[in-house]
Protein backbone atom coordinates (compact mmCIF):
# COMPACT_ATOMS: atom_id res chain seq x y z
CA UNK A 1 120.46 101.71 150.43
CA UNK A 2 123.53 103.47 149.07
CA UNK A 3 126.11 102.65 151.45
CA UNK A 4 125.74 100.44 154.30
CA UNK A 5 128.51 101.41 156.23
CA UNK A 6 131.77 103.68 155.25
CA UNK A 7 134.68 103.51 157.62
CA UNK A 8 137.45 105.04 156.15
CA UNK A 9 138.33 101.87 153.78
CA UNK A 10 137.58 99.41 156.76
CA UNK A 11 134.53 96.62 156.72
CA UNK A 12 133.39 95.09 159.91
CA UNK A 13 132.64 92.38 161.57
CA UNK A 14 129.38 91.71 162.72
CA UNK A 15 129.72 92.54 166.79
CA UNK A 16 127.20 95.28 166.86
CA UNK A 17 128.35 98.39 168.69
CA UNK A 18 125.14 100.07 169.43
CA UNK A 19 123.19 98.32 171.89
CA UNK A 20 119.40 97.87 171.91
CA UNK A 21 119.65 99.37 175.70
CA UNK A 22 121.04 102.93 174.32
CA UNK A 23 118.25 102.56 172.31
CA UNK A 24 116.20 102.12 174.80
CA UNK A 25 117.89 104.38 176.89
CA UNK A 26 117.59 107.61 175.00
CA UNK A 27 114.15 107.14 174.13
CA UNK A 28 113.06 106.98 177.79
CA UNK A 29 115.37 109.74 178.99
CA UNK A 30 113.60 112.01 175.98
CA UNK A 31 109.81 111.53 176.95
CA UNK A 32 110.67 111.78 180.83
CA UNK A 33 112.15 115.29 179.44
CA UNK A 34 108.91 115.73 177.16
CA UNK A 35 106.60 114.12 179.89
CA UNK A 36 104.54 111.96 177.04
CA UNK A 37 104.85 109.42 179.63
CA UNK A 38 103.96 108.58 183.51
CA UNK A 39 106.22 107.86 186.03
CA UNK A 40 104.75 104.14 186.70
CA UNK A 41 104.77 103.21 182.44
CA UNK A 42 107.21 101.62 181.88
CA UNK A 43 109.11 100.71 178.35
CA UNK A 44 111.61 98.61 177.39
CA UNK A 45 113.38 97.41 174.11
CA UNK A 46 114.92 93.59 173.71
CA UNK A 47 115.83 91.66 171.24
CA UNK A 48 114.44 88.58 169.94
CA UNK A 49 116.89 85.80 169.43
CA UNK A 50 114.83 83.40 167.79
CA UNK A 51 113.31 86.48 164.91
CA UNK A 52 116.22 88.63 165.06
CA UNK A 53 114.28 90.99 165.23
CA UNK A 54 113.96 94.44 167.69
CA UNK A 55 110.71 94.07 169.82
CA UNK A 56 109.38 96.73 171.75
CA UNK A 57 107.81 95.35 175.26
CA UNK A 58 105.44 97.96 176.64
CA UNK A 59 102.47 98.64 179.11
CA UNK A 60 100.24 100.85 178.58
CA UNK A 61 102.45 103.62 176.01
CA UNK A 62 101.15 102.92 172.74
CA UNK A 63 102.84 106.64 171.13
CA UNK A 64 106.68 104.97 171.60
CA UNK A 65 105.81 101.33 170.69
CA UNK A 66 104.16 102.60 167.36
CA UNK A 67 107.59 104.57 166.55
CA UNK A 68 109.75 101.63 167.20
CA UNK A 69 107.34 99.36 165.27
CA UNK A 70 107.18 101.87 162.55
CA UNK A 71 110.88 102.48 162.78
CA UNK A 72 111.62 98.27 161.91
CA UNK A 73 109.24 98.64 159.41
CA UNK A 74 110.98 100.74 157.57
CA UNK A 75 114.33 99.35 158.01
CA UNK A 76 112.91 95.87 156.84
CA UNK A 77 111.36 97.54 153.82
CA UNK A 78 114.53 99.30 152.90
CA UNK A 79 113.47 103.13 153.21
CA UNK A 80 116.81 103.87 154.99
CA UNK A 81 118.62 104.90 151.16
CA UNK A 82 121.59 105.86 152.71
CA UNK A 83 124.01 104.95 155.63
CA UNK A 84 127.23 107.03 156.67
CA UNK A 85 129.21 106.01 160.08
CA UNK A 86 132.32 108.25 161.01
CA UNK A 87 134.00 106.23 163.64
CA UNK A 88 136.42 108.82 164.21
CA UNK A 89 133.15 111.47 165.77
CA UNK A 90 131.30 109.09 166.55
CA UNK A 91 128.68 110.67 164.05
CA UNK A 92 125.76 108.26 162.28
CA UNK A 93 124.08 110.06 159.32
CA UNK A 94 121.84 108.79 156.96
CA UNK A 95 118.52 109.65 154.63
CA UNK A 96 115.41 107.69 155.26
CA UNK A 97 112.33 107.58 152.88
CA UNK A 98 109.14 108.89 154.05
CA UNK A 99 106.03 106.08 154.39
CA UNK A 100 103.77 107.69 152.63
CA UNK A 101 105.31 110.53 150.40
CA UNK A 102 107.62 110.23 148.07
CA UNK A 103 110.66 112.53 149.70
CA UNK A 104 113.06 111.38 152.18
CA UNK A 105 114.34 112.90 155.19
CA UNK A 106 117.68 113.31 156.48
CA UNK A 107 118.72 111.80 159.49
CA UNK A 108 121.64 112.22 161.85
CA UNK A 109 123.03 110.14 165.71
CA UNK A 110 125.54 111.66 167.66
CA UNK A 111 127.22 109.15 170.49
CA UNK A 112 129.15 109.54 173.48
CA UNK A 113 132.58 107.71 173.97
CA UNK A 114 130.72 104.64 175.43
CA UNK A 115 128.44 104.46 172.69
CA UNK A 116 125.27 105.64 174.18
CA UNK A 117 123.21 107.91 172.43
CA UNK A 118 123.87 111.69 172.99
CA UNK A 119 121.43 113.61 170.18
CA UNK A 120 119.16 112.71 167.58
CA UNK A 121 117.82 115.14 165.11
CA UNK A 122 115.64 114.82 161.74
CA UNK A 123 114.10 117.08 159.57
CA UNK A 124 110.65 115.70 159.48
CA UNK A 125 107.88 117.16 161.05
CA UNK A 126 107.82 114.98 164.82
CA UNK A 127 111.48 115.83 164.59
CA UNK A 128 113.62 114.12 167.04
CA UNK A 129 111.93 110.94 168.83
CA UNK A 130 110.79 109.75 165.31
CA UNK A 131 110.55 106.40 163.21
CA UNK A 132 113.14 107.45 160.81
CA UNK A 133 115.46 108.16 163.90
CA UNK A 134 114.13 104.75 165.08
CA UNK A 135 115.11 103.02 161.31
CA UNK A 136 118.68 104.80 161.65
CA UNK A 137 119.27 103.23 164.67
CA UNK A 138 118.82 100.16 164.38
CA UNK A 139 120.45 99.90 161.16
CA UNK A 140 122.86 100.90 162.93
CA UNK A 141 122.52 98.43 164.93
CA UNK A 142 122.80 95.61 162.90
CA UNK A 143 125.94 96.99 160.58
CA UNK A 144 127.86 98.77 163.14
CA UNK A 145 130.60 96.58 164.38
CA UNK A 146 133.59 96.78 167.20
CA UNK A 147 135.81 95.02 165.28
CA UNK A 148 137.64 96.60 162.28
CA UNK A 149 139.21 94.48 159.68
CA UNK A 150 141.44 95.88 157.39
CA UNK A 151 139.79 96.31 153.56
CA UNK A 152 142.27 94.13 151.55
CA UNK A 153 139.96 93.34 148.81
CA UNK A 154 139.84 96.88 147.67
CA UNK A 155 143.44 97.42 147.07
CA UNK A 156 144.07 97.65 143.54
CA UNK A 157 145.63 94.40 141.33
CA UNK A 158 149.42 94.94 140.21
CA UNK A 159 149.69 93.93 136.89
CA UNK A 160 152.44 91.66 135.75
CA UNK A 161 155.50 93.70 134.08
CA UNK A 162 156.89 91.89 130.93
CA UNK A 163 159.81 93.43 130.30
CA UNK A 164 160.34 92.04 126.98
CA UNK A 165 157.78 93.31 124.67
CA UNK A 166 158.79 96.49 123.04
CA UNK A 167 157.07 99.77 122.52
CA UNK A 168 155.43 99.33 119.54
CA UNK A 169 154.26 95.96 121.23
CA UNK A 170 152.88 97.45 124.15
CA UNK A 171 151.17 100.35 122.58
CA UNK A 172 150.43 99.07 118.93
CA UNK A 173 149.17 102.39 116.19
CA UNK A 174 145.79 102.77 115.70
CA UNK A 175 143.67 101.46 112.63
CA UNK A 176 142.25 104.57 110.63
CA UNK A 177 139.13 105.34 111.38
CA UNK A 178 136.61 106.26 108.74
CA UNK A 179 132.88 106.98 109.35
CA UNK A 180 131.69 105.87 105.84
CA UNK A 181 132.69 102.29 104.74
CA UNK A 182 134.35 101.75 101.58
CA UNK A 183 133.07 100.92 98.77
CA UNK A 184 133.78 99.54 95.59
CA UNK A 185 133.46 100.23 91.70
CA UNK A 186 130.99 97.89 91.65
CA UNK A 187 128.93 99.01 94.48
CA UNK A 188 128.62 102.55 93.44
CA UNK A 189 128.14 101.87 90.24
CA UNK A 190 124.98 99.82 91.17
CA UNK A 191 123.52 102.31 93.40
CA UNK A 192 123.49 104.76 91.05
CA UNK A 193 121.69 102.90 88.63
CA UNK A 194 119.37 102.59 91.53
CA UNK A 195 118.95 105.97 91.82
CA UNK A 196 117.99 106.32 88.59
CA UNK A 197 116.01 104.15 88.34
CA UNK A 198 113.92 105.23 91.39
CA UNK A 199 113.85 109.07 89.61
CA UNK A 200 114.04 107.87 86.66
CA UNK A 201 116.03 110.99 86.11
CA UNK A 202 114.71 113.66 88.04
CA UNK A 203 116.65 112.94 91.20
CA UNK A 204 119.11 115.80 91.99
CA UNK A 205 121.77 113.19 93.29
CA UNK A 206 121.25 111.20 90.00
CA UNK A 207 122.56 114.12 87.67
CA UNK A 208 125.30 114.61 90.40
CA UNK A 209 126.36 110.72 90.08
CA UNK A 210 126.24 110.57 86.53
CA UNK A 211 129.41 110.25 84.65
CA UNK A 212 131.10 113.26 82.97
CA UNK A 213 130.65 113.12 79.38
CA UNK A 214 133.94 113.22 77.31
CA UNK A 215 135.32 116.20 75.36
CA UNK A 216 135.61 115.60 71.34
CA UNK A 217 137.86 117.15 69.22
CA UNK A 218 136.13 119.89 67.46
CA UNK A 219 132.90 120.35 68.67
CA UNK A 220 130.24 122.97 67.70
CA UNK A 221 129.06 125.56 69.98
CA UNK A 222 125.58 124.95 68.25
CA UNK A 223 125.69 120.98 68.95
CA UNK A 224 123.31 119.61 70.72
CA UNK A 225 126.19 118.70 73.41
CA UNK A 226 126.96 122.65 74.12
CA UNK A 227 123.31 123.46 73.76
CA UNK A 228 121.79 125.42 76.97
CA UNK A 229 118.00 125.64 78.29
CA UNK A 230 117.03 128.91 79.41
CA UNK A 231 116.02 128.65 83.11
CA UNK A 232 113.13 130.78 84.31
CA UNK A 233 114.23 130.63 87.52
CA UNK A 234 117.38 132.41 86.93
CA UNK A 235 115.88 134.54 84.58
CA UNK A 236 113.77 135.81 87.04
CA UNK A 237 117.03 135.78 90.36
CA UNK A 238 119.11 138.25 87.68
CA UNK A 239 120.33 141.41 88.27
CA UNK A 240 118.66 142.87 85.34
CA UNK A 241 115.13 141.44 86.30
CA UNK A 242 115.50 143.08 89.48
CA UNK A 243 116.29 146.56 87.82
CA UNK A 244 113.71 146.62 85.48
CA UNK A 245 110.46 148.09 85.56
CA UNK A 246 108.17 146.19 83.45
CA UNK A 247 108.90 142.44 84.69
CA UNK A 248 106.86 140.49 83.11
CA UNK A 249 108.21 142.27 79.46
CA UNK A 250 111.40 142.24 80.59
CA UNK A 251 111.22 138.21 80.69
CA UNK A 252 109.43 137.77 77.50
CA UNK A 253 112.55 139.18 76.05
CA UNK A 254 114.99 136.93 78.09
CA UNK A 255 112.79 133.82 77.37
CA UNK A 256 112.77 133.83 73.93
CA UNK A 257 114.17 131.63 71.91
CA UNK A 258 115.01 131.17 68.13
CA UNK A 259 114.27 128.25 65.68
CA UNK A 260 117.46 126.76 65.73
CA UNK A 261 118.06 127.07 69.67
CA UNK A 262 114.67 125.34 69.88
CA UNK A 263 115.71 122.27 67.45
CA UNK A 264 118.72 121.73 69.53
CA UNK A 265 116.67 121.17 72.91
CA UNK A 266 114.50 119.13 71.06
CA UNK A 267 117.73 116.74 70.00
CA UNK A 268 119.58 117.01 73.63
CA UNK A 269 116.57 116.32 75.50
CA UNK A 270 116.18 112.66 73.75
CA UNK A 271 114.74 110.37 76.09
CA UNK A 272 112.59 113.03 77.78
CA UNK A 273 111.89 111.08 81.23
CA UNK A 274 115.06 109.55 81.38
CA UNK A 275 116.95 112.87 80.41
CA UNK A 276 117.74 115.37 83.37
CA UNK A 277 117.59 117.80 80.79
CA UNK A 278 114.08 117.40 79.76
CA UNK A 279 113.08 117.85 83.50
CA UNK A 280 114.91 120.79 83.90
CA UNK A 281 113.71 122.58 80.51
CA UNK A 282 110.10 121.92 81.98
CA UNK A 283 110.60 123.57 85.31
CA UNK A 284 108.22 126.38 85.49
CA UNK A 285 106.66 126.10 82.04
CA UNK A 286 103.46 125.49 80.80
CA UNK A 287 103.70 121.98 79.27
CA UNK A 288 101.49 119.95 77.04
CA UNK A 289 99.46 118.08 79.03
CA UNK A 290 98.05 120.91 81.01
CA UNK A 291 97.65 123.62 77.64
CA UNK A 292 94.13 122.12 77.97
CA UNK A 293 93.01 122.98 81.60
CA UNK A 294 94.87 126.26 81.00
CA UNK A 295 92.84 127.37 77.80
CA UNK A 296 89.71 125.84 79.43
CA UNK A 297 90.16 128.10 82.42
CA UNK A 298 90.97 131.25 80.27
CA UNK A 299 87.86 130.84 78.21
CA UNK A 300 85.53 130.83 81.27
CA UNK A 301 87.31 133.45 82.70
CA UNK A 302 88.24 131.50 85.62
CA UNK A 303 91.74 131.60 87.60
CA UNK A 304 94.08 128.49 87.42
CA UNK A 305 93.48 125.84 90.39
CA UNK A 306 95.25 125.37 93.07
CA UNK A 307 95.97 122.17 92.19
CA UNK A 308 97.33 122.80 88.47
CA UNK A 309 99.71 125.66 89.56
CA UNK A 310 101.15 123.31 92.40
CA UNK A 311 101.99 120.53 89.57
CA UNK A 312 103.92 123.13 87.21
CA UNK A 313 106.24 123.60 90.51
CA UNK A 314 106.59 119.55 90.53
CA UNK A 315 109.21 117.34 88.41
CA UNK A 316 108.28 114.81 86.45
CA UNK A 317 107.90 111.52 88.56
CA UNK A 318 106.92 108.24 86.98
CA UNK A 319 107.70 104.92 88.66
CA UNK A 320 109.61 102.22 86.93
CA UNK A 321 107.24 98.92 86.11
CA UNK A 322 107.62 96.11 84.68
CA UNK A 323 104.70 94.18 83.35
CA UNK A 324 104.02 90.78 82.76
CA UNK A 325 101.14 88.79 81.29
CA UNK A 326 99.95 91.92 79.26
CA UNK A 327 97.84 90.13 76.55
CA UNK A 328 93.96 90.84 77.31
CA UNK A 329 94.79 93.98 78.91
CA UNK A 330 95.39 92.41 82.67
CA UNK A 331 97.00 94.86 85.01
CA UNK A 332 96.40 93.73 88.34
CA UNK A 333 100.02 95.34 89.98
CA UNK A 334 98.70 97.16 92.74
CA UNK A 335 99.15 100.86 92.74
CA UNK A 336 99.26 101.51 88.98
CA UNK A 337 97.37 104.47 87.39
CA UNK A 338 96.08 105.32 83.92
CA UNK A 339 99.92 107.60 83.85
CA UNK A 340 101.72 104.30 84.60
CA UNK A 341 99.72 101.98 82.12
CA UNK A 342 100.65 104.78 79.58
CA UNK A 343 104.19 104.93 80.37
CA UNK A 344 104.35 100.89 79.74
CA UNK A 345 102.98 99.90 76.90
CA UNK A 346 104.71 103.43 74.64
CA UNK A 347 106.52 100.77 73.19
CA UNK A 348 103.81 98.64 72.07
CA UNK A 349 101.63 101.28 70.71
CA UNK A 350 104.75 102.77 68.64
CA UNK A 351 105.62 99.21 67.49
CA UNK A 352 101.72 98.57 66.57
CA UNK A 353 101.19 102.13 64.68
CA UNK A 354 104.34 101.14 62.44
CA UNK A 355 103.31 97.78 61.21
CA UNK A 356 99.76 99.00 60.63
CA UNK A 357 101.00 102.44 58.74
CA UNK A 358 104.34 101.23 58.09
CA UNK A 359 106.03 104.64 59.12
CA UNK A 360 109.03 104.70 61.39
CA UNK A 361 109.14 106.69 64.41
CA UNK A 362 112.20 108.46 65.85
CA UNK A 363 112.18 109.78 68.59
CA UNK A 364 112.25 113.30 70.13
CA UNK A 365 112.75 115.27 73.08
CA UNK A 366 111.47 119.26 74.49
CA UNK A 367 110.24 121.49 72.23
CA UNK A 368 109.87 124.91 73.46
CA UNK A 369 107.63 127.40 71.97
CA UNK A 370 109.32 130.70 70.58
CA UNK A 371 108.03 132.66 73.48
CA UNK A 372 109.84 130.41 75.81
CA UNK A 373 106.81 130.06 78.61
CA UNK A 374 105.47 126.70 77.59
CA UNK A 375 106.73 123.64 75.76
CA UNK A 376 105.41 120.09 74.49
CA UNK A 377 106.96 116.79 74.29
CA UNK A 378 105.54 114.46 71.29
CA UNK A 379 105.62 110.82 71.62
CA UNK A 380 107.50 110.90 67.82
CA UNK A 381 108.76 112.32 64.93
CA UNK A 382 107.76 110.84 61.21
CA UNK A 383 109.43 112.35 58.65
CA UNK A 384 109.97 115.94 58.42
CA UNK A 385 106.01 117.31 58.58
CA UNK A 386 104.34 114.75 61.17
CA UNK A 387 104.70 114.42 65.00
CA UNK A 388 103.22 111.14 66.81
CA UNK A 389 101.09 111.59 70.19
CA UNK A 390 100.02 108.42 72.00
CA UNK A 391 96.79 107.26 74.17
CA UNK A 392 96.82 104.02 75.62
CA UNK A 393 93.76 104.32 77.65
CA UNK A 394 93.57 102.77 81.31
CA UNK A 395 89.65 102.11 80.87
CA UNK A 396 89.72 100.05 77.73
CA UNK A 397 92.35 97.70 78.87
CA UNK A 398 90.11 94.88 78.57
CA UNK A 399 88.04 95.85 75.59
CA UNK A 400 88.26 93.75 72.19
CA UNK A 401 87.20 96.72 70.03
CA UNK A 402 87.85 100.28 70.18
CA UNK A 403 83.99 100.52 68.15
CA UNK A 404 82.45 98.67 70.64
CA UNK A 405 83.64 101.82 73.49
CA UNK A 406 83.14 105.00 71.31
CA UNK A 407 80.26 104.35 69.08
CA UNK A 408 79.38 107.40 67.68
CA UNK A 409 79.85 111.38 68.52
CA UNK A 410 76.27 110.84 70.95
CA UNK A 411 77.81 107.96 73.37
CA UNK A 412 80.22 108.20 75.77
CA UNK A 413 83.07 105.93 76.67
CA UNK A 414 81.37 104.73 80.27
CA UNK A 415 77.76 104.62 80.78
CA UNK A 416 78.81 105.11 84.56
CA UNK A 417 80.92 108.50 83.83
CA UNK A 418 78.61 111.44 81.92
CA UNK A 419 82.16 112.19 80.29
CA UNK A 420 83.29 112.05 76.59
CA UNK A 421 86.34 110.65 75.80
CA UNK A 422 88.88 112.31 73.16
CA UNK A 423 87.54 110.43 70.09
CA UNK A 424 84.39 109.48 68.32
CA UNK A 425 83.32 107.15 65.41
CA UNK A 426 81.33 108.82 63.14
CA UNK A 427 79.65 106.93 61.25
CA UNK A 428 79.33 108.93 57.62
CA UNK A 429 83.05 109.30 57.27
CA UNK A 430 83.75 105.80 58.55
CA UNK A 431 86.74 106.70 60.89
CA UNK A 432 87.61 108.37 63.81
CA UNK A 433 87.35 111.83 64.94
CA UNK A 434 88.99 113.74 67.81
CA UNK A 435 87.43 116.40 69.23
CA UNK A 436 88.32 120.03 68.98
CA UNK A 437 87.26 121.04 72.61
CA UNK A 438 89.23 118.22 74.03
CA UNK A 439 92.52 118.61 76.18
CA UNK A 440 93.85 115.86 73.99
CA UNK A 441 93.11 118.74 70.71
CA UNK A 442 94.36 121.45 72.64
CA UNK A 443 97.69 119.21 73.18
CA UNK A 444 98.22 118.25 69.86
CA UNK A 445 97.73 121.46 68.99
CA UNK A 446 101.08 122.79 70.99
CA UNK A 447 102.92 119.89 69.55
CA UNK A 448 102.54 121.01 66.34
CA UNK A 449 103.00 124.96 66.75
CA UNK A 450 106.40 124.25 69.02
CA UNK A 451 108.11 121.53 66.44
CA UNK A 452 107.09 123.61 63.32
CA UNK A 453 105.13 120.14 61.91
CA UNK A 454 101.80 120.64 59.72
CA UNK A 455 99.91 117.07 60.69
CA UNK A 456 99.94 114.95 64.11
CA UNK A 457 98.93 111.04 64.49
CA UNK A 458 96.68 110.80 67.51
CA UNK A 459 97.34 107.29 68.26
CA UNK A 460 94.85 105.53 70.84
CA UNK A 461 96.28 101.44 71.21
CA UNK A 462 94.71 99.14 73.55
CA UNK A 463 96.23 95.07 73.68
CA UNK A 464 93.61 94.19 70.92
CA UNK A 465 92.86 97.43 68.82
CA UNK A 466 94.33 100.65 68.01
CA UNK A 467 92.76 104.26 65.99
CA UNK A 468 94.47 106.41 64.58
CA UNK A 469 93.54 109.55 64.00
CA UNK A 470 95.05 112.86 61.63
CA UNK A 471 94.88 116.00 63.30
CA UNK A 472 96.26 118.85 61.04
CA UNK A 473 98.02 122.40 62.31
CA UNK A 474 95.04 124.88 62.81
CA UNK A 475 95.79 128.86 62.12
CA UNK A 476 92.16 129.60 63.82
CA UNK A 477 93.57 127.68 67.19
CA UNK A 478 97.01 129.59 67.32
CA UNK A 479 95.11 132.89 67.10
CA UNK A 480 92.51 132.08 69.99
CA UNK A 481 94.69 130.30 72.13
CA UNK A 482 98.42 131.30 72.31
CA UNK A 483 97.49 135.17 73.47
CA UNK A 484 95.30 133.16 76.56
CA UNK A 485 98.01 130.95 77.04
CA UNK A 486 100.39 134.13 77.52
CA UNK A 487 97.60 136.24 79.63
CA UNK A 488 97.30 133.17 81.93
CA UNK A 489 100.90 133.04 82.55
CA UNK A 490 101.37 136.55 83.40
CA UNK A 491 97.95 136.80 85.25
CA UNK A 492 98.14 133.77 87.49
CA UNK A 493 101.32 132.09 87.08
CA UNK A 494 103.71 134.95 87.22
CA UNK A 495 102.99 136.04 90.48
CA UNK A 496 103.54 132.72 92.09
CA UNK A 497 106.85 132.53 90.34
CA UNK A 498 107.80 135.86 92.35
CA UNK A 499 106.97 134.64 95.72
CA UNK A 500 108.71 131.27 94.77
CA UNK A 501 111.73 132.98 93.92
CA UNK A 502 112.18 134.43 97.06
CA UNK A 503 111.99 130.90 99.17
């Protein structure tokens, strides 16, 4: 129940002012009016001392027993919500909830000066001579009281004055607010090595956070600190790509690149995954480990897959493991893939295929074919004629001998897969061969043509063994390939490139 009783600020005591007789009263002068009942039934109302409690004492009426039954009912289950009494009109209103339904009706008493009841109304269906008319009553009943005491407790507390303290005492400034705590040197310092560690460089907030590089006296234009990638992105948002007519020729021409702007991307994208630049310069170009699927596809005159055209619009993500216990090729870390095993054990294969050849390996960055619409990354540069590529395959992890896997040209790496893997032994020449339809070929291949080298080092380490494997530059493949490679791009590629331009 909201309110119990509001008097104007006053409480009461507990001398009830509405008698059970008015009750009583009103109820019989409204069916003698309605003639529900006979002149020899008779009704009364009383009140039970020992139960506190309104009883209805009746005949043979059943109708007005059942109201005022109903009517403590609800009082006793709380369904009168709300309770208003002005003393001053001698006005009772209140809302009482409906037994079955979930509504509640309003309710309103009128008395006469000696507290007898003059009018009832509700707006329920039975209307006047109701149980919610019976609830408001004798609520009102029990909280109406004759004697008014004045409401002391409610007057507000006056606070003690201390004269003494001083404005800047009594209202003290404000500390400065700041939504984002501050943070130290330290602190930011170590989350952006967390950053990059997590992108390993391909995070957009990681090139933001990374410190500016400082200005030395002198430098080149043509150093690979001033050096620029051409984006194909912006190539492709220009003014002058929107004004010409031929597209597609009109980018060739903005694409392409010279010798010498190709060796410095190569030396500023160092590092590759770890560089931002590397990522960048292999937005939207076709890059060295998909050459393969993209030749394959252009041979049987087949469109590029969904899939592969998706991954060109991807950067570069590789997580950042750590492995332990790597002798007998164990890799039990959950969630590693053939990519990841790769990426860990670089080192190790370099470090192996130096000791057995003993050629050093430096390493290298992007290298962008002339064209400008694809690029490769070798694992290494030796010397000035030879690039490096390295295999560390996920499937012979636990092998003891690379012979013992690939036998000869006829068997195949897994008797479980009907698939060849890059390499063969063959037997007559006593060494290893690589294959000339594999993607593996076709990505050595690129390596060569983009860094202007004449032999590559096809690598393939596992813990226990390692082949390796010269593949020299082939005139024949450049001729067959590099026009499908270009056909592709503009056939398939291109067009995706437009709509993604416009997003």
């Amino acid at each position: 129940m909201e309110t119990l009783c509001h008097v104007s600020g006053q409480v009461m005591a507990r001398k009830s002012v509405l008698k059970l007789y008015h009750i009583n009263d009103y109820f019989m002068r409204f069916d003698d009016c309605q003639k529900e009942i006979n002149d020899e039934e008779e009704f009364e109302v009383a009140f039970d001392s020992s139960t506190e409690q309104v009883v209805s004492k009746k005949r043979k009426k059943a109708d007005l027993h059942k109201q005022f039954r109903r009517g403590q009912k609800a009082y006793e289950s709380n369904h009168v919500k709300s309770f208003v009494w002005d003393s001053s009109h001698l006005v009772i209103k209140g809302t009482v909830r409906a037994s079955m339904k979930g509504q509640n009706y309003t309710t309103s008493v009128v008395l006469n000066e000696d507290y007898s009841i003059k009018e009832t109304n509700c707006n329920c269906v039975r209307g006047i001579a109701c149980h919610h008319i019976a609830a408001l009553l004798i609520c009102g009943h029990y909280n109406i009281s004759v004697t008014d005491v004045e409401c002391s407790w409610k007057a507000k507390r006056t606070e003690e004055r201390n004269d003494g303290l001083s404005f800047d005492q009594l209202y003290p400034p404000k500390k400065p607010y700041s939504a984002v705590p501050e943070c130290t040197e330290e602190e930011l310092q170590e989350m952006s090595r967390t950053i990059w560690q997590c992108g390993r460089g391909g995070a957009g907030i990681a090139w933001i956070l990374q410190p500016e590089p400082e200005p030395e006296n002198g430098t080149d234009e043509d150093s690979p600190e001033c050096v620029t990638i051409p984006c194909i992105m912006s190539i492709l948002r220009s003014v002058e790509f929107n004004e010409a007519r031929d597209k597609f020729k009109y980018l060739l021409s903005a694409a392409k690149m010279s010798p010498s702007a190709i060796c410095q991307i190569a030396s500023a994208t160092v590092g590759q995954m770890t560089n931002p630049l590397w990522t960048e310069g292999r937005m939207y170009r076709f890059n060295g480990s998909k050459i393969g699927d993209v030749i394959h596809a252009a041979v049987k005159n087949r469109k590029l897959c969904e899939s592969l055209l998706k991954s060109l619009f991807e950067r570069v993500k590789v997580k950042s493991t750590v492995v332990k216990n790597v002798k007998g090729g164990k890799y039990k870390e959950p969630g590693l893939n053939a990519a990841q095993w790769g990426s860990d054990h670089e080192c190790d294969a370099k470090k192996k295929f130096s000791e057995t050849t003993g050629l050093t390996v430096v390493e290298t960055g992007l290298w962008i074919h002339e064209s400008g619409l694809w690029a490769c990354s070798p694992d290494g540069l030796v010397g000035t004629n030879a690039v490096v590529e390295i295999k560390c395959p996920f499937q012979f992890r636990n092998a003891r001998s690379l012979k013992e896997c690939i036998k000869n040209e006829k068997d195949f790496f897994d008797t479980a897969v009907s698939k060849r893997y890059a390499i063969y032994y063959d037997e007559d020449l006593d060494k290893f061969v690589l294959w000339d339809d594999h993607n593996y070929y076709h990505q050595i291949q690129g390596e060569l043509w983009c860094s202007f080298r004449d032999i590559c080092y096809f690598v393939v380490w596992i813990p226990e063994d390692i082949a390796i494997v010269e593949v020299e530059r082939s005139d024949e493949w450049y001729d067959n390939n590099v026009p499908r490679l270009l056909k592709k791009y503009e056939k398939d590629f291109f067009p995706r490139l437009m709509k993604h331009r416009e997003e």
